[in-house]
Protein backbone atom coordinates (compact mmCIF):
# COMPACT_ATOMS: atom_id res chain seq x y z
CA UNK A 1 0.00 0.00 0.00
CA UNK A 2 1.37 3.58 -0.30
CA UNK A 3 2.18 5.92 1.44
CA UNK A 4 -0.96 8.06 -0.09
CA UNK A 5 -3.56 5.04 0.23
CA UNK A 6 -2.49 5.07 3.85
CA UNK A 7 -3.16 8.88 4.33
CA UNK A 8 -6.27 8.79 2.50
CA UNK A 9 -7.83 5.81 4.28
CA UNK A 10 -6.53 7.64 7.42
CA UNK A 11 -8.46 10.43 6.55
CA UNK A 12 -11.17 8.05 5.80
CA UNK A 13 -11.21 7.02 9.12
CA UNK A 14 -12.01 9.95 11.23
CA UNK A 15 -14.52 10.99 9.09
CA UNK A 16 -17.99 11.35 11.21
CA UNK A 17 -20.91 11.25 9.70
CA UNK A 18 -23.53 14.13 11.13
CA UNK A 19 -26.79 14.42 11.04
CA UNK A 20 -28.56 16.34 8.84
CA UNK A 21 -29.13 19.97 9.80
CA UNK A 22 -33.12 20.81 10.41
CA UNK A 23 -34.60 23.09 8.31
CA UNK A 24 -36.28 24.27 11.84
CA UNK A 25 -38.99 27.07 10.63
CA UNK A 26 -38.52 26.69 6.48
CA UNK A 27 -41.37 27.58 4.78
CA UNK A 28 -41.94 27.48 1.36
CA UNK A 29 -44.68 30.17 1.35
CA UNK A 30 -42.23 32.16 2.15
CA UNK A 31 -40.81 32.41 -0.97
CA UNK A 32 -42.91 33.80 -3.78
CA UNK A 33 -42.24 32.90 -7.28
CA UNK A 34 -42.86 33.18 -10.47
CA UNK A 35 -43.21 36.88 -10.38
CA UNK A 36 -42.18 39.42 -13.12
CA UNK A 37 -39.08 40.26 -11.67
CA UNK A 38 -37.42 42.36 -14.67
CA UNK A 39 -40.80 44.48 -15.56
CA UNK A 40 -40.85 42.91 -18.89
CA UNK A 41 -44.30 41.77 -19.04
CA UNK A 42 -43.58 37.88 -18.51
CA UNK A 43 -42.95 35.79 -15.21
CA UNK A 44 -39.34 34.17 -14.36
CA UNK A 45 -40.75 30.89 -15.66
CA UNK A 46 -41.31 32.63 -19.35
CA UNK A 47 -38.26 33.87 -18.63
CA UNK A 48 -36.26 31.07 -18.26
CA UNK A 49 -37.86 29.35 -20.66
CA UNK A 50 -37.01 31.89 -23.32
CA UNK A 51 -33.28 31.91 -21.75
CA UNK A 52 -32.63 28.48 -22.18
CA UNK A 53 -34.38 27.64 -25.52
CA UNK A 54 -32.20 26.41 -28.21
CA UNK A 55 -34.07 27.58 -30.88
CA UNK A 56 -36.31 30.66 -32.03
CA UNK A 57 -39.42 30.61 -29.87
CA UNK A 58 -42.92 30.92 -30.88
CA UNK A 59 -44.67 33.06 -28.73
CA UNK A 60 -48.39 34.85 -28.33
CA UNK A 61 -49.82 38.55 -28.09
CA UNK A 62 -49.11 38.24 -24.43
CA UNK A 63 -45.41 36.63 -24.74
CA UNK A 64 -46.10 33.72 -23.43
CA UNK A 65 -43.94 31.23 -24.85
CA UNK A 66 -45.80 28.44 -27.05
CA UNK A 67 -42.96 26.17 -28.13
CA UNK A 68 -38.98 26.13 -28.70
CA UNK A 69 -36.42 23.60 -28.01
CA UNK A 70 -35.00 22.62 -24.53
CA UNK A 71 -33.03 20.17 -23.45
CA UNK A 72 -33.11 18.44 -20.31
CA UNK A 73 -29.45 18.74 -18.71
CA UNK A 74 -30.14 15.45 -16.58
CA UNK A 75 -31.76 13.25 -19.18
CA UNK A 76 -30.63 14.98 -22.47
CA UNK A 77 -34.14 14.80 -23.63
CA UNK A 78 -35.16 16.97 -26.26
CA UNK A 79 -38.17 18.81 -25.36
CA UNK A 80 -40.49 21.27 -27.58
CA UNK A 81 -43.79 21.77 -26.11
CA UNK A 82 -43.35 24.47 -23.02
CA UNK A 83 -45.83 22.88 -20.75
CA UNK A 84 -43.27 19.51 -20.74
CA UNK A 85 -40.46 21.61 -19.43
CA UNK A 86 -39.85 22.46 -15.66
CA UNK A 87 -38.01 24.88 -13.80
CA UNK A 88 -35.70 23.40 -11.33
CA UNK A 89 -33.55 25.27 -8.63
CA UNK A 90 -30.18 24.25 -8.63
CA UNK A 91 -30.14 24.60 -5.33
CA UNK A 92 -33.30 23.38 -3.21
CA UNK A 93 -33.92 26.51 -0.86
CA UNK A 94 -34.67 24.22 2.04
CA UNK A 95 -30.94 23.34 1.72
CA UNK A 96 -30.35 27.26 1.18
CA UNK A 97 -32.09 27.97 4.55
CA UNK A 98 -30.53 25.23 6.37
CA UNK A 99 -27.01 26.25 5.14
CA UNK A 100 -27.14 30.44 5.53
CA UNK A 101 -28.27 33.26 7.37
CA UNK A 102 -31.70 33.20 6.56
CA UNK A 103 -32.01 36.93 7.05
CA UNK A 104 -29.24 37.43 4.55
CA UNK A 105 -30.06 35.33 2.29
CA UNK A 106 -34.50 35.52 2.32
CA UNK A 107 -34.36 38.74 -0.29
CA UNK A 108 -32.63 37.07 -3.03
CA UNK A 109 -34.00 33.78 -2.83
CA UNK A 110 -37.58 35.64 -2.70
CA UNK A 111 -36.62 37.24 -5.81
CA UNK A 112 -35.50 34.05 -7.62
CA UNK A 113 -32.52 34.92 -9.54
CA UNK A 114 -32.86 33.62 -12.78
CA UNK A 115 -29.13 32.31 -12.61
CA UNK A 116 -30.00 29.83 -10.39
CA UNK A 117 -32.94 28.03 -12.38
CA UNK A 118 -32.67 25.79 -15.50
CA UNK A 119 -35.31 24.20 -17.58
CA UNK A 120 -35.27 20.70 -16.61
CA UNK A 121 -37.92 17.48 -17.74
């Protein structure tokens, strides 16, 4: 064995295994979504959806996206009809509110920054 095996299973070996942190008071009502957060007419899911299409969009008098081309990052699925698509966080907020200062961090994941969403089947 080497000399690096034997450090890492050392390492290995004092590893402790916690228990999950409670979310204690998370609540998802909390967090308002799909809200016009730019002004420009649409919510962040019509947003994002325009965002991440791979293809010119079809769209309606009120913007609303009727069909484009997405593709799920986990399953590589092509997917062309808007109501087949969802919007994922990349980050659960639970795990958001378990893992920061919820007063820091309650105004921007209220807002839902687009940057952390992606079109997902």
């Amino acid at each position: 064995m080497t000399q690096t095996l034997r450090a890492s299973y050392a390492i290995v070996a004092i590893l402790v295994l916690a228990v999950p942190a409670s979310v204690g008071a998370f609540n998802r009502d909390d967090y308002p979504h799909w809200r016009d957060l730019d002004g420009g007419g649409v919510d962040t899911r019509e947003d994002i959806s325009v965002r991440d299409s791979r293809a010119d969009l079809i769209q309606d008098a009120n913007c609303t996206v009727q069909s484009g081309l997405w593709i799920c990052p986990y399953t590589s699925k092509v997917l062309t009809d808007p109501a087949d698509i969802h919007i994922k966080d990349l980050v659960a907020l639970a795990e958001i509110y378990a893992a920061t200062s919820v007063a820091r961090w309650k105004h921007r994941i209220s807002t839902k920054s687009n940057k952390y969403l992606l079109t997902a089947k």
